[in-house]
Protein backbone atom coordinates (compact mmCIF):
# COMPACT_ATOMS: atom_id res chain seq x y z
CA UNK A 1 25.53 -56.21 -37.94
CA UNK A 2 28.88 -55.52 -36.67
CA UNK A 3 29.46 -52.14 -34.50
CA UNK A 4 33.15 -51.14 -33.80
CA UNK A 5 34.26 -48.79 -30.98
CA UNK A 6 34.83 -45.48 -32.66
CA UNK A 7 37.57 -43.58 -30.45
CA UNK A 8 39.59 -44.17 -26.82
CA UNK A 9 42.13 -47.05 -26.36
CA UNK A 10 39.58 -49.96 -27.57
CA UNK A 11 39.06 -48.23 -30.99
CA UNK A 12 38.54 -50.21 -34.00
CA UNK A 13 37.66 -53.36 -31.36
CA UNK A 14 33.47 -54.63 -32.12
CA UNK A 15 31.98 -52.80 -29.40
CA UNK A 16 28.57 -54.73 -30.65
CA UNK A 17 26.86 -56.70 -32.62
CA UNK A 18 23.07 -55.50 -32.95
CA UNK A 19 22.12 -56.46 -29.72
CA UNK A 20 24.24 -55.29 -26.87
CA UNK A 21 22.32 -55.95 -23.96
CA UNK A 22 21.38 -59.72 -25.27
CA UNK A 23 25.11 -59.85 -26.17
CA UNK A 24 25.46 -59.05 -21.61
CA UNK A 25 23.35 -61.98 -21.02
CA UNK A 26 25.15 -64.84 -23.49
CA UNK A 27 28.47 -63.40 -21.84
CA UNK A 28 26.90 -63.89 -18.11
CA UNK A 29 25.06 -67.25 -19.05
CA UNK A 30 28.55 -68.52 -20.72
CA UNK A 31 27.52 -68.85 -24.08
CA UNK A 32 29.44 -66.35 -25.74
CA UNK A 33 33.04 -65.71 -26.45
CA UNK A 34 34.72 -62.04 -26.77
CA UNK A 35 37.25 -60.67 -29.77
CA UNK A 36 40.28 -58.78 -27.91
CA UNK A 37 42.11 -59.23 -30.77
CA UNK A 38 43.05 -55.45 -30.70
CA UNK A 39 45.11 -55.98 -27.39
CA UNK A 40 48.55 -56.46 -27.90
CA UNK A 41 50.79 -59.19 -26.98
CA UNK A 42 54.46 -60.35 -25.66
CA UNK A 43 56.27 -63.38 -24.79
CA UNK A 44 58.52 -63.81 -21.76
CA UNK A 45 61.29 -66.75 -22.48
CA UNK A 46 64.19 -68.19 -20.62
CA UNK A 47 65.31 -70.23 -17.80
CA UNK A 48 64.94 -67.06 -15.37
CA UNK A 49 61.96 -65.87 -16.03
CA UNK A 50 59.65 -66.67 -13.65
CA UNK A 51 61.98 -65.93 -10.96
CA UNK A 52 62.74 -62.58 -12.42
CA UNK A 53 59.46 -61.70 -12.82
CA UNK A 54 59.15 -62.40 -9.16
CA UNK A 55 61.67 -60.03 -8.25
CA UNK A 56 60.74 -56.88 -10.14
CA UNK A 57 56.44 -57.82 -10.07
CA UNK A 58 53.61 -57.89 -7.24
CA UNK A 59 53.08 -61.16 -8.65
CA UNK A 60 54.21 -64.10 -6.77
CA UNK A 61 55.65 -65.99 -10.38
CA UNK A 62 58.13 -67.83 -8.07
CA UNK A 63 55.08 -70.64 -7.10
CA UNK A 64 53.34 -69.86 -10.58
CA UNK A 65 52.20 -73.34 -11.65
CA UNK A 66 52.12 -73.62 -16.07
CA UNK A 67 48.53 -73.26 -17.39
CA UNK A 68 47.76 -70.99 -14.51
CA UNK A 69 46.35 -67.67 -15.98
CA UNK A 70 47.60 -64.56 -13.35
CA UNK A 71 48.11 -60.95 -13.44
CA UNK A 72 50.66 -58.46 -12.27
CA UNK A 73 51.32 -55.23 -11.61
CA UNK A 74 55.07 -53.08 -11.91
CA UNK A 75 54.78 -50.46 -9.48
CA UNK A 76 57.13 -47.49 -9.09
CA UNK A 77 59.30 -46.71 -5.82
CA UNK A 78 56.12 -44.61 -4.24
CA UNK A 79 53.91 -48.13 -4.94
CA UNK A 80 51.54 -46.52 -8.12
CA UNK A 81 50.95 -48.75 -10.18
CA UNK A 82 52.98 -47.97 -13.79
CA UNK A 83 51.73 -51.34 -15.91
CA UNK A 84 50.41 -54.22 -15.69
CA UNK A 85 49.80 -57.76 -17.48
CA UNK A 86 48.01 -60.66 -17.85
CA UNK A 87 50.14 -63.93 -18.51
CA UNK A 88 49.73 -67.70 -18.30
CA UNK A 89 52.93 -70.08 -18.38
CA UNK A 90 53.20 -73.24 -20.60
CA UNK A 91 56.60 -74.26 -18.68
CA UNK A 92 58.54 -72.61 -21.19
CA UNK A 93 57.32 -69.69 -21.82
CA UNK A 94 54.95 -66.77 -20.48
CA UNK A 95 52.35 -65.72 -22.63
CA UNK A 96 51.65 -62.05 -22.00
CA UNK A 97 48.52 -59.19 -22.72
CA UNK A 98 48.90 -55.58 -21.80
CA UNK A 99 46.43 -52.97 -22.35
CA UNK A 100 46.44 -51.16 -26.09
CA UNK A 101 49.10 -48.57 -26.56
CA UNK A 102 50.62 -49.91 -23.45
CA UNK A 103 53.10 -52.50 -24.85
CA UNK A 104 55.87 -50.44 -25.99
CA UNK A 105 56.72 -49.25 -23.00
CA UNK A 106 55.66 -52.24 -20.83
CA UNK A 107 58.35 -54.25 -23.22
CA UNK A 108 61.42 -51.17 -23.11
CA UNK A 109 61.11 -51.43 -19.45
CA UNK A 110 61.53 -55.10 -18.74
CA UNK A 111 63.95 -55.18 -21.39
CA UNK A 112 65.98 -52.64 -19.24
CA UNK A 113 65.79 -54.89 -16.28
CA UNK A 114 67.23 -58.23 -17.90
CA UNK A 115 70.50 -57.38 -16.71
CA UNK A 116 72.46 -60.52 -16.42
CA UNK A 117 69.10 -62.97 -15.93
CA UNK A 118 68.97 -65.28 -18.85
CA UNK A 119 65.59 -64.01 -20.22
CA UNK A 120 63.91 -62.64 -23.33
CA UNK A 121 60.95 -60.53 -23.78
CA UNK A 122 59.39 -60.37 -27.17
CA UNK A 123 56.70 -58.37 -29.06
CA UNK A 124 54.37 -61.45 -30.89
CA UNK A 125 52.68 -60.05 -34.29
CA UNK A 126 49.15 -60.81 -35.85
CA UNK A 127 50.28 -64.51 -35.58
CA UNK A 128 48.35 -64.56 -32.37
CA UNK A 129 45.41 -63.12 -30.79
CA UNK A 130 43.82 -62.44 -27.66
CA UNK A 131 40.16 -63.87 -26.99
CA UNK A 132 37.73 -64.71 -24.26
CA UNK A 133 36.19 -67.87 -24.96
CA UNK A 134 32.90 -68.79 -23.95
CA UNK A 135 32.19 -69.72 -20.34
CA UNK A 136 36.08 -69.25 -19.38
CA UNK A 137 35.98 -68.97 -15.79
CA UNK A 138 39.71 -67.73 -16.01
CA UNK A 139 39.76 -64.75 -18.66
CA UNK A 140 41.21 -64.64 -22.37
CA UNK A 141 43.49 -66.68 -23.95
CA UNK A 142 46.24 -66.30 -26.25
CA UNK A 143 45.49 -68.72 -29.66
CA UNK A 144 46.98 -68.51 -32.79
CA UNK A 145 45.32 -66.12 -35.27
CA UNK A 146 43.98 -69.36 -37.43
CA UNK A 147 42.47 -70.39 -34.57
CA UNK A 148 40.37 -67.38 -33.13
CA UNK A 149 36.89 -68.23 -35.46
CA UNK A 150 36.73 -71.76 -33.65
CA UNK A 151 37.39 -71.02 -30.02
CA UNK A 152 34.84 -67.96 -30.41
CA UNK A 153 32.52 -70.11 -31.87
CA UNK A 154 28.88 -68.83 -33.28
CA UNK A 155 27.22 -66.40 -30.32
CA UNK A 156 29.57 -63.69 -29.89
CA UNK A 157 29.60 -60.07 -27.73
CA UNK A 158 31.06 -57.04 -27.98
CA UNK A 159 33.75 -55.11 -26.06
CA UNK A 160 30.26 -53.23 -24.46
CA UNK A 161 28.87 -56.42 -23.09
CA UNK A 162 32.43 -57.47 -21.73
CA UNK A 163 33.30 -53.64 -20.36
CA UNK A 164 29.40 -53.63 -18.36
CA UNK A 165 29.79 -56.95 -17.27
CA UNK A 166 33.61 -55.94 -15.80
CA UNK A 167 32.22 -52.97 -14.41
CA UNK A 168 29.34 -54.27 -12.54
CA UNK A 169 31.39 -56.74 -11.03
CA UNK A 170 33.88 -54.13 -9.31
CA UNK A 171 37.06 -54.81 -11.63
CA UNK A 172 39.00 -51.98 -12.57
CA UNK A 173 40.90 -51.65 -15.72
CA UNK A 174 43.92 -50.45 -14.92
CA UNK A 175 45.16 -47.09 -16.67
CA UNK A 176 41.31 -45.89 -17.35
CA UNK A 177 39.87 -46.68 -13.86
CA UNK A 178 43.43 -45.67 -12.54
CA UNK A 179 45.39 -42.60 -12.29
CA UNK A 180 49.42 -42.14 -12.22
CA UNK A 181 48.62 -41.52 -8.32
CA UNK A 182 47.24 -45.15 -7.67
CA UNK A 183 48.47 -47.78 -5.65
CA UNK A 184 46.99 -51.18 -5.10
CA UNK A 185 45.22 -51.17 -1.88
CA UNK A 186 43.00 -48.53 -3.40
CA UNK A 187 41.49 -51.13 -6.14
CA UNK A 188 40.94 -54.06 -3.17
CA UNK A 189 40.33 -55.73 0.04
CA UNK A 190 42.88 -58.15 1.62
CA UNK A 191 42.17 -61.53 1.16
CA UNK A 192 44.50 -64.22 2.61
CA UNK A 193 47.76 -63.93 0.84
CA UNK A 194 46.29 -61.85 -1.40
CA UNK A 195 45.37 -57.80 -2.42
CA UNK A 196 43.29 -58.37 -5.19
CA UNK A 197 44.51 -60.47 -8.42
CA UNK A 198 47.54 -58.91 -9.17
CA UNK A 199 49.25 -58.35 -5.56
CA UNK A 200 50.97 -60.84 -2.87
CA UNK A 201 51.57 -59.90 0.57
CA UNK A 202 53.84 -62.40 1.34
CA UNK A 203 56.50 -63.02 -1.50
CA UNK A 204 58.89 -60.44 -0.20
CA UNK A 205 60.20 -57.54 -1.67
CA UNK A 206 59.79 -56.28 -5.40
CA UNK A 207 59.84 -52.49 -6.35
CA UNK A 208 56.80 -50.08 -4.39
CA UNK A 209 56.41 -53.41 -2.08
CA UNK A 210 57.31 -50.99 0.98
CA UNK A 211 54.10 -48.70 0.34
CA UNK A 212 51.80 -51.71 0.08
CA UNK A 213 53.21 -53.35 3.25
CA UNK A 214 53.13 -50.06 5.27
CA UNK A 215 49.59 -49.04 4.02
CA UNK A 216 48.25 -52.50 4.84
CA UNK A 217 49.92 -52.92 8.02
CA UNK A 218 49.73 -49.52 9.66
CA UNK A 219 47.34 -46.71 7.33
CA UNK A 220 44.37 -46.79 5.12
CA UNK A 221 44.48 -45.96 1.46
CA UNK A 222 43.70 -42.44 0.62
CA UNK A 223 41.28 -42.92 -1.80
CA UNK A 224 38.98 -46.25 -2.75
CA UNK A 225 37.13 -48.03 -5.39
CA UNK A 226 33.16 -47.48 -5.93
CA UNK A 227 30.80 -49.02 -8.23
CA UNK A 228 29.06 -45.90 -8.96
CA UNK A 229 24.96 -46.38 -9.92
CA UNK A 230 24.26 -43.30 -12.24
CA UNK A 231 20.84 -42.03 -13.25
CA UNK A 232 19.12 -43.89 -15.77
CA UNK A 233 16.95 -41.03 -17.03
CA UNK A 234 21.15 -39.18 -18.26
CA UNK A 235 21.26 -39.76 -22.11
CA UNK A 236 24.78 -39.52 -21.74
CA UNK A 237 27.30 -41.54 -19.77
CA UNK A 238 29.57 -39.41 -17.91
CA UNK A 239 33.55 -38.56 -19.62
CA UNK A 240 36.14 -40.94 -18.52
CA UNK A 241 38.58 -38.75 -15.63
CA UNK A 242 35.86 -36.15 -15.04
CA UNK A 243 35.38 -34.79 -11.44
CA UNK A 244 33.09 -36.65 -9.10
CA UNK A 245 31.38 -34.10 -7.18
CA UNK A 246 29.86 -34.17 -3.27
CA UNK A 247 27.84 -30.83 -2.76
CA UNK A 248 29.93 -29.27 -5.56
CA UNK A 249 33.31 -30.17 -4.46
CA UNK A 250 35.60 -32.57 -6.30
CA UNK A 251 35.91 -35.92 -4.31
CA UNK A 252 37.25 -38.36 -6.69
CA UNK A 253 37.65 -39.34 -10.45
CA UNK A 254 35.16 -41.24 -12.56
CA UNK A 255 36.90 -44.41 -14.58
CA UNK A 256 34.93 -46.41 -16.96
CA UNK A 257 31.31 -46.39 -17.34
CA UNK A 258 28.62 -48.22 -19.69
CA UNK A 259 24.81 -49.44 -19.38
CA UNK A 260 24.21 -52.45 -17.52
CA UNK A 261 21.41 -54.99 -18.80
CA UNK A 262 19.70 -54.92 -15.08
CA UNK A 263 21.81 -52.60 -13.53
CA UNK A 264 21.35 -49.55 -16.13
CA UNK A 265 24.15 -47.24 -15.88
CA UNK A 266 27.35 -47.61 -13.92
CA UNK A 267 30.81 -46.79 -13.49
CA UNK A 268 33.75 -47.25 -11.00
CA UNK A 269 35.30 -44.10 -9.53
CA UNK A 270 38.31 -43.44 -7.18
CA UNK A 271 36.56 -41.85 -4.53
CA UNK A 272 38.64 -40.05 -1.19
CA UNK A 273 38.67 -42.51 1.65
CA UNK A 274 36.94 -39.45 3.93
CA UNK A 275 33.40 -39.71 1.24
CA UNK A 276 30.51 -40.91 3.51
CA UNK A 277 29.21 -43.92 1.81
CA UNK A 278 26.03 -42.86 1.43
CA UNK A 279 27.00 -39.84 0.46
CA UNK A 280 24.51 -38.78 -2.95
CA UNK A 281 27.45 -38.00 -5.87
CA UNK A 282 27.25 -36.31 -9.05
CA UNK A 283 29.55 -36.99 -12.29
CA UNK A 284 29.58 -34.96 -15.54
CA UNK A 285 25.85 -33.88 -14.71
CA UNK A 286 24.89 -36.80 -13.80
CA UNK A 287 23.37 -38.09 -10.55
CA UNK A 288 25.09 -40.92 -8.99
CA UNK A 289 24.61 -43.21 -5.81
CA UNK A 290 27.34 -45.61 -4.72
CA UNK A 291 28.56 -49.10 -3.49
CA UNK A 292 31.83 -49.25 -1.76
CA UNK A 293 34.00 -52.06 -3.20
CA UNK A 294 37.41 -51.09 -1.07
CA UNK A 295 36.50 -50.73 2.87
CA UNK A 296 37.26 -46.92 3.95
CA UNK A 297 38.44 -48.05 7.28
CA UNK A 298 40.28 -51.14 6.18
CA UNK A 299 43.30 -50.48 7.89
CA UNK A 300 41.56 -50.36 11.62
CA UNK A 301 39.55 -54.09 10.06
CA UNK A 302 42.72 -55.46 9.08
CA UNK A 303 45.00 -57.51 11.00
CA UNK A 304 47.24 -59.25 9.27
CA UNK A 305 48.96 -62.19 10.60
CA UNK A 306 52.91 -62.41 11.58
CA UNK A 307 54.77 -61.90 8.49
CA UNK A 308 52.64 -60.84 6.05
CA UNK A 309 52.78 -57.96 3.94
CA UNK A 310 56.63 -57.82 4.84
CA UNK A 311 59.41 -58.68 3.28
């Protein structure tokens, strides 16, 4: 039996087959592989385009080695984020995924910033498709369409065991766990070089690198990411952007949510820095308790060495 999501931006994708919560457990043990065939894809080609990517990304694509899978983010001037993509390199051209609906503009956008860099951005068609093959330690893969049946092989899940399994592991997904008021030190903790998968603190300037820098260097983000547990006795999951509430006043907004196989049901919310950790939520009329992925006093933890997170 073959389930497919009925509305929101994964519509049409096979949110299950019979079995969703055996479906979490192949995708955790490795065994099963993951259709995103309904994402849609580009192609970054020319000489410049790694180092142009570099200067208009929070990716560092200058040092990007080919085979590498990464992700990157396009912030505005103020540092919130405005898209983002997954790409690998083959050493002649990047391979790119962007979240559905999100393409069009994603694509108009570098297209505007070619200028005089030898580079071409392209939309690819059904010709290729976007899965997650079983026990990838390094997320999907673009394959040609003839090819998707053999890398997914026979045990399959759903986007429901993939979306619980992201959840429960703290990842957002940008644009539905996200608002137009994000920036990146909201989604993660510094690590080395790094401000979760999609940001470097040390390859210089790019566009909303000044808000990152000054935020990690001298502030705290306003608001940060929680795994939210919700009450298993709900029969509902709560509405994606509703109002988390703290004594019934709005403290952050709820992202994506689905039922965990051990964890029952959870979601990730932005929540405002000031929200005591232990603080007992509610979402959409549900209860909620929560783990803090991003460290409310990161910037007094932080202390970054000589350089980084500067230009």
């Amino acid at each position: 039996m073959t389930v497919r999501v009925p509305e929101g931006v994964d519509a049409g994708a096979v949110w299950h087959y019979g079995d969703p919560l055996r479906e979490q457990k192949a995708l955790e043990a490795g065994r099963a592989g993951v259709d995103l065939s309904h994402r849609p894809l580009f192609t970054v080609g020319g000489a410049d385009r790694l180092r142009w990517l570099n200067d208009i990304t929070s990716q560092d694509f200058a040092s990007l080695a080919p085979g590498t899978p990464t992700v990157a983010y396009i912030l505005d001037a103020q540092g919130h984020l405005t898209h983002v993509f997954g790409a690998v390199d083959d050493g002649t051209t990047l391979w790119c995924h962007t979240e559905p609906g999100r393409r069009d503009a994603l694509v108009a956008w570098l297209r505007r910033m070619v200028f005089a860099a030898r580079v071409e951005v392209a939309e690819l068609g059904a010709d290729h498709a976007l899965v997650l093959p079983p026990g990838s330690t390094t997320g999907p893969v673009i394959v040609p369409a003839a090819e998707v049946e053999a890398v997914l092989g026979d045990t399959r899940a759903g986007t429901w065991a993939m979306e619980a399994v992201r959840i429960a592991s703290g990842t957002p997904r940008i644009f539905l766990d996200t608002d137009e008021r994000t920036i990146p030190n909201e989604l993660a903790n510094p690590s080395g070089d790094l401000l979760g998968p999609a940001v470097h603190l040390r390859k210089g300037c790019y566009p909303g690198q000044e808000t990152v820098a000054r935020v990690y260097n001298l502030g705290r983000p306003p608001r940060r990411l929680a795994l939210l547990h919700l009450d298993g006795s709900a029969e509902r999951l709560p509405t994606l952007g509703a109002d988390v509430l703290l004594e019934g006043r709005a403290v952050g907004r709820m992202g994506t949510s689905e039922r965990h196989h051990e964890l029952g049901p959870v979601g990730l919310a932005l929540l405002k820095r000031t929200v005591p950790v232990d603080a007992a939520l509610e979402v959409d009329g549900v209860a909620a308790s929560q783990e803090a992925l991003v460290d409310p006093e990161s910037g007094l933890h932080w202390r970054p060495e000589p350089g980084l997170g500067r230009a």
